[in-house]
Protein backbone atom coordinates (compact mmCIF):
# COMPACT_ATOMS: atom_id res chain seq x y z
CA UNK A 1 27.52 45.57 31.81
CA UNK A 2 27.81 41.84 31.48
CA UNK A 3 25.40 39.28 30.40
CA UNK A 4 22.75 37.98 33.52
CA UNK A 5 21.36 34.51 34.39
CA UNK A 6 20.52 32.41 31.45
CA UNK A 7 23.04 33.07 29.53
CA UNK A 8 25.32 30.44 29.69
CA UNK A 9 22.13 27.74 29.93
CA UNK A 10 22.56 27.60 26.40
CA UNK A 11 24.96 26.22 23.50
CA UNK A 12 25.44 29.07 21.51
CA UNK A 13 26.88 28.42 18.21
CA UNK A 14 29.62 30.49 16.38
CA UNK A 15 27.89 32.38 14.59
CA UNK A 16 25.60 33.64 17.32
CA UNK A 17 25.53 37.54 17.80
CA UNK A 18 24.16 39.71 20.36
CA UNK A 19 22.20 42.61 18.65
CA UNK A 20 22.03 45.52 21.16
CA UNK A 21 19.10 48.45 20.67
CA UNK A 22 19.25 51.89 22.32
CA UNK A 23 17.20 50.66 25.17
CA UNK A 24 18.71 49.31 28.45
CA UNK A 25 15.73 47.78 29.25
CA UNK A 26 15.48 45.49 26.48
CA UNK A 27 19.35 45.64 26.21
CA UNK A 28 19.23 43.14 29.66
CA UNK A 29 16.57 41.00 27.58
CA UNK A 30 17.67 38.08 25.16
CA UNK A 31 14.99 37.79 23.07
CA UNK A 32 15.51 34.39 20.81
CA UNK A 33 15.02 33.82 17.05
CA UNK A 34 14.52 29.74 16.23
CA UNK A 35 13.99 28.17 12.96
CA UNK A 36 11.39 25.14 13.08
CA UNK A 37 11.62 22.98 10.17
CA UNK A 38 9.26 19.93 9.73
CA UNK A 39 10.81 17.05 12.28
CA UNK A 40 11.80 14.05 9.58
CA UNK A 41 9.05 11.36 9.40
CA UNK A 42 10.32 8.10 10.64
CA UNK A 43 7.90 5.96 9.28
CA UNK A 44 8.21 3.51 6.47
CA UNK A 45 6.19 2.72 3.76
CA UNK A 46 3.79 -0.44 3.69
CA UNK A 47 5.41 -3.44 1.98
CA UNK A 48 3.85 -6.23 0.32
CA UNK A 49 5.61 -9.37 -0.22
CA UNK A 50 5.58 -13.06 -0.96
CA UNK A 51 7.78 -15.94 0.23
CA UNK A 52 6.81 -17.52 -3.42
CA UNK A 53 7.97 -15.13 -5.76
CA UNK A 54 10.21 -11.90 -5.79
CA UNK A 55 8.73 -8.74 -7.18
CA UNK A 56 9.58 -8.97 -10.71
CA UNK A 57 9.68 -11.97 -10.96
CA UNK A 58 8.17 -15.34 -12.58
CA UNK A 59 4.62 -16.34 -11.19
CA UNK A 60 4.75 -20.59 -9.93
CA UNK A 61 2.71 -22.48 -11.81
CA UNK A 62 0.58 -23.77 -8.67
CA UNK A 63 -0.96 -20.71 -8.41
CA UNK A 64 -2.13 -20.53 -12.56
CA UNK A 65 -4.34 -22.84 -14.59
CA UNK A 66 -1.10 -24.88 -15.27
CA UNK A 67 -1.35 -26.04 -11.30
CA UNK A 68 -3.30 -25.96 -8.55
CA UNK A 69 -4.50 -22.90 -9.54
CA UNK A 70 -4.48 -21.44 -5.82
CA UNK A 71 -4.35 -18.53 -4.67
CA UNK A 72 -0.26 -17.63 -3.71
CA UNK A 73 0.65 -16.71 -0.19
CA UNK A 74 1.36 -13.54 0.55
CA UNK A 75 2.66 -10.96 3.50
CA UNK A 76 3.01 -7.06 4.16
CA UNK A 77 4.76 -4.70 6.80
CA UNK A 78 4.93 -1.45 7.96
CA UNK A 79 0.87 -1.38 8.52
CA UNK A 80 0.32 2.24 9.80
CA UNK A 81 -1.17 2.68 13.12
CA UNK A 82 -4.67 4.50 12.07
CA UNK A 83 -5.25 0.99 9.42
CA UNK A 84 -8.59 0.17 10.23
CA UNK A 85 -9.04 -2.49 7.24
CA UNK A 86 -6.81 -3.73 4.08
CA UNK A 87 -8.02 -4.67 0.65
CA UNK A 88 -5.67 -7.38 -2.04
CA UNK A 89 -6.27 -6.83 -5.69
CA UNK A 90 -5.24 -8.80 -8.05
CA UNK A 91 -5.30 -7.84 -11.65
CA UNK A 92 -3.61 -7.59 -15.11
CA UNK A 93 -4.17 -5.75 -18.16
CA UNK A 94 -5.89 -7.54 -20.96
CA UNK A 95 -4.35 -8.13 -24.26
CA UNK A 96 -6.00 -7.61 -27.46
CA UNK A 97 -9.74 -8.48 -27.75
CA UNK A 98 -10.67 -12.17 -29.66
CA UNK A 99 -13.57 -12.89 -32.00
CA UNK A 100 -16.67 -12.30 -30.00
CA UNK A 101 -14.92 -10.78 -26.68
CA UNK A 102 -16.46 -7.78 -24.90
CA UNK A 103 -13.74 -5.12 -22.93
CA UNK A 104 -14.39 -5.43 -19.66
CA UNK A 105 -11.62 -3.34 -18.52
CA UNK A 106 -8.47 -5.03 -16.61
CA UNK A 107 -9.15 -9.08 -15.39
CA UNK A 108 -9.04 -8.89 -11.89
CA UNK A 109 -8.00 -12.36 -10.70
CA UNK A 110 -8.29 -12.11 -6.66
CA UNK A 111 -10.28 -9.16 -4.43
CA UNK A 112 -10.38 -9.71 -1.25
CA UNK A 113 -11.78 -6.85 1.33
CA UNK A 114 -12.44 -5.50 4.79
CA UNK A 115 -8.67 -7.62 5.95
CA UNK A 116 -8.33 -7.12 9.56
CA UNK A 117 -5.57 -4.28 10.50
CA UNK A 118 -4.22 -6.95 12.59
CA UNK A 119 -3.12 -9.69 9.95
CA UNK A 120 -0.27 -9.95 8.61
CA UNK A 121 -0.15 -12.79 6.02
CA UNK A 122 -2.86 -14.53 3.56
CA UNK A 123 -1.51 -18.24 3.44
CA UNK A 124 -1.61 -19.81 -0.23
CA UNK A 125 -5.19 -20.85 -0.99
CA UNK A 126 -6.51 -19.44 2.01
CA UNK A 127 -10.19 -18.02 2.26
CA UNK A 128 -10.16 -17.23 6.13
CA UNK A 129 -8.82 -13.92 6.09
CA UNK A 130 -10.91 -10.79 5.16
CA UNK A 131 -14.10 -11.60 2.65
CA UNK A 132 -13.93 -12.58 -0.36
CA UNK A 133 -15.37 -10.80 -3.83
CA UNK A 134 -15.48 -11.13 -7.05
CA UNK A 135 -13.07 -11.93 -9.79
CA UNK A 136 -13.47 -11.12 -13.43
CA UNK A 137 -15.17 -14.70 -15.03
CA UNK A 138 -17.90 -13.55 -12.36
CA UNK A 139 -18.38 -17.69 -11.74
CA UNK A 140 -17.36 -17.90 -7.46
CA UNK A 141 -16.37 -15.67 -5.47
CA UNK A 142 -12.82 -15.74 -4.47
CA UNK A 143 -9.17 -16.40 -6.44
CA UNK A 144 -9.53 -17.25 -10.47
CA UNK A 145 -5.65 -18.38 -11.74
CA UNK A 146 -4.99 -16.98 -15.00
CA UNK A 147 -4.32 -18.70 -18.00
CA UNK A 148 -1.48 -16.20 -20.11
CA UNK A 149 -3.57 -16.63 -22.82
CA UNK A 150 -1.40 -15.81 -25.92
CA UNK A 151 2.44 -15.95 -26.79
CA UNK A 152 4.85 -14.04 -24.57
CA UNK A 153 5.64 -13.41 -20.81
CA UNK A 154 2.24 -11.67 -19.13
CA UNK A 155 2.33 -8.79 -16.16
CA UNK A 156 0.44 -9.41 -13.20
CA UNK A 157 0.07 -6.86 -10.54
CA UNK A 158 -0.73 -7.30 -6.66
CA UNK A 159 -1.78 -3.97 -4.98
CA UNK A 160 -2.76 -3.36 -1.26
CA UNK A 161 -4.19 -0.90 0.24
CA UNK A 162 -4.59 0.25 3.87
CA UNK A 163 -7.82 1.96 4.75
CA UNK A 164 -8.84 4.22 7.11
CA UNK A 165 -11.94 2.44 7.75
CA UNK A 166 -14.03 -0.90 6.37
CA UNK A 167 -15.97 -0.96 3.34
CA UNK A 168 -19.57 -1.30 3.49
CA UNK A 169 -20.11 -3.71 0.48
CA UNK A 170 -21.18 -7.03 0.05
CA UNK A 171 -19.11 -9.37 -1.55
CA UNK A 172 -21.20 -10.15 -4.31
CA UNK A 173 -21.03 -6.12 -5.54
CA UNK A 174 -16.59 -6.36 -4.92
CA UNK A 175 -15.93 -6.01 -8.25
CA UNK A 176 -12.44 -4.24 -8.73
CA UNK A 177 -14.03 -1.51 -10.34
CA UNK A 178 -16.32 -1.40 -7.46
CA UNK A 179 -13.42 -1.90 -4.35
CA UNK A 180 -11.67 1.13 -6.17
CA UNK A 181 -14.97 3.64 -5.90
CA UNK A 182 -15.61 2.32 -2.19
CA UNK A 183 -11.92 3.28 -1.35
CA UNK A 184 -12.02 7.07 -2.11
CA UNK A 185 -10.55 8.86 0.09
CA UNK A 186 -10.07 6.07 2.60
CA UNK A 187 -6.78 5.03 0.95
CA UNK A 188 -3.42 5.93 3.74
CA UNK A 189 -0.99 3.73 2.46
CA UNK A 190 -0.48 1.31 -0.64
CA UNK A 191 2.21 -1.27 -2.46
CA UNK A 192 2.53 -3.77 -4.75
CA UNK A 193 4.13 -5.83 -6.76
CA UNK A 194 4.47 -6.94 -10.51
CA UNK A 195 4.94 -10.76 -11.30
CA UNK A 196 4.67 -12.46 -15.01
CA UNK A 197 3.47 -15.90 -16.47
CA UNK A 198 4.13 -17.11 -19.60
CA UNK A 199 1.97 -20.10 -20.62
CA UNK A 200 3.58 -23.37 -21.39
């Protein structure tokens, strides 16, 4: 008996084996065994960047209350295809409290919402893309530059966050604390990226 049609349609591998039972029937059957592990993603990860400053690195002055104080320009990549909106944070840990101070958890400098999927880049000082919400002195809405209030080199972190839909809130309620609740569960992809200040 020799094998029948079929047979040679494949690439068998070495260490392929025929495995013969007692029945001729099934004997003139190759039945197949085929491992399927998970295909490899291909996609990358969303990237935030700025052509001002390198993650890591020192924050310009022009965008503190040293400068301009403007907001800094900033870009991002690798959106992923179901985005519906993005959301910028801004913020930094505070340092210890002064005379007469209240904790009001991390100052949030910048929070900006409901970004279409489709941009790309926020341009320094720009209030055209997405809304605006609040920042931490609670003043305006929009970008506050911090200060580095205090000796030594401050962190400053920039997070975004792609969204699997908008956020209905106004901007007057987009605290940071209040942008994190109205993300749950709507978060697909996020980066970010550290930058410090020290005061002159």
């Amino acid at each position: 008996m020799g094998v029948k049609d079929g047979y040679f349609d494949f690439t068998w591998v070495p260490s392929a084996a025929l495995v013969w039972s007692s029945d001729l029937k099934l004997d003139n059957i190759i039945l197949l065994r085929k491992v399927i592990k998970t295909a490899p993603t291909t996609s990358k990860s969303l990237v935030l960047s700025s052509p001002d400053f390198k993650n890591g690195g020192t924050f310009p002055k022009d965008f503190t209350c040293e400068g301009k104080g403007i907001s800094p320009s900033l870009s991002w990549s690798n959106v992923p295809t179901n985005t519906q909106s993005l959301v910028l944070i801004m913020d930094t840990s505070p340092g210890p409290l002064r005379p007469g101070e209240v904790d009001i958890g991390n100052h949030f400098y910048l929070t900006v919402f409901n970004i279409p999927k489709s941009a790309r880049t926020i341009a320094a000082g720009a209030t055209n893309v997405g809304v605006l919400g609040q920042n931490f002195q609670g003043k305006t809405l929009g970008y506050t530059p911090p200060c580095s209030q205090g000796p030594g080199s401050k962190k400053y972190s920039i997070y975004l966050y792609a969204l699997s839909s908008k956020l209905n809130i106004s901007a007057q309620e987009a605290t940071e604390k209040a942008l994190i609740s109205a993300m749950e569960g709507k978060i697909i992809s996020t980066s970010s990226l550290e930058v410090y200040y020290s005061r002159s």
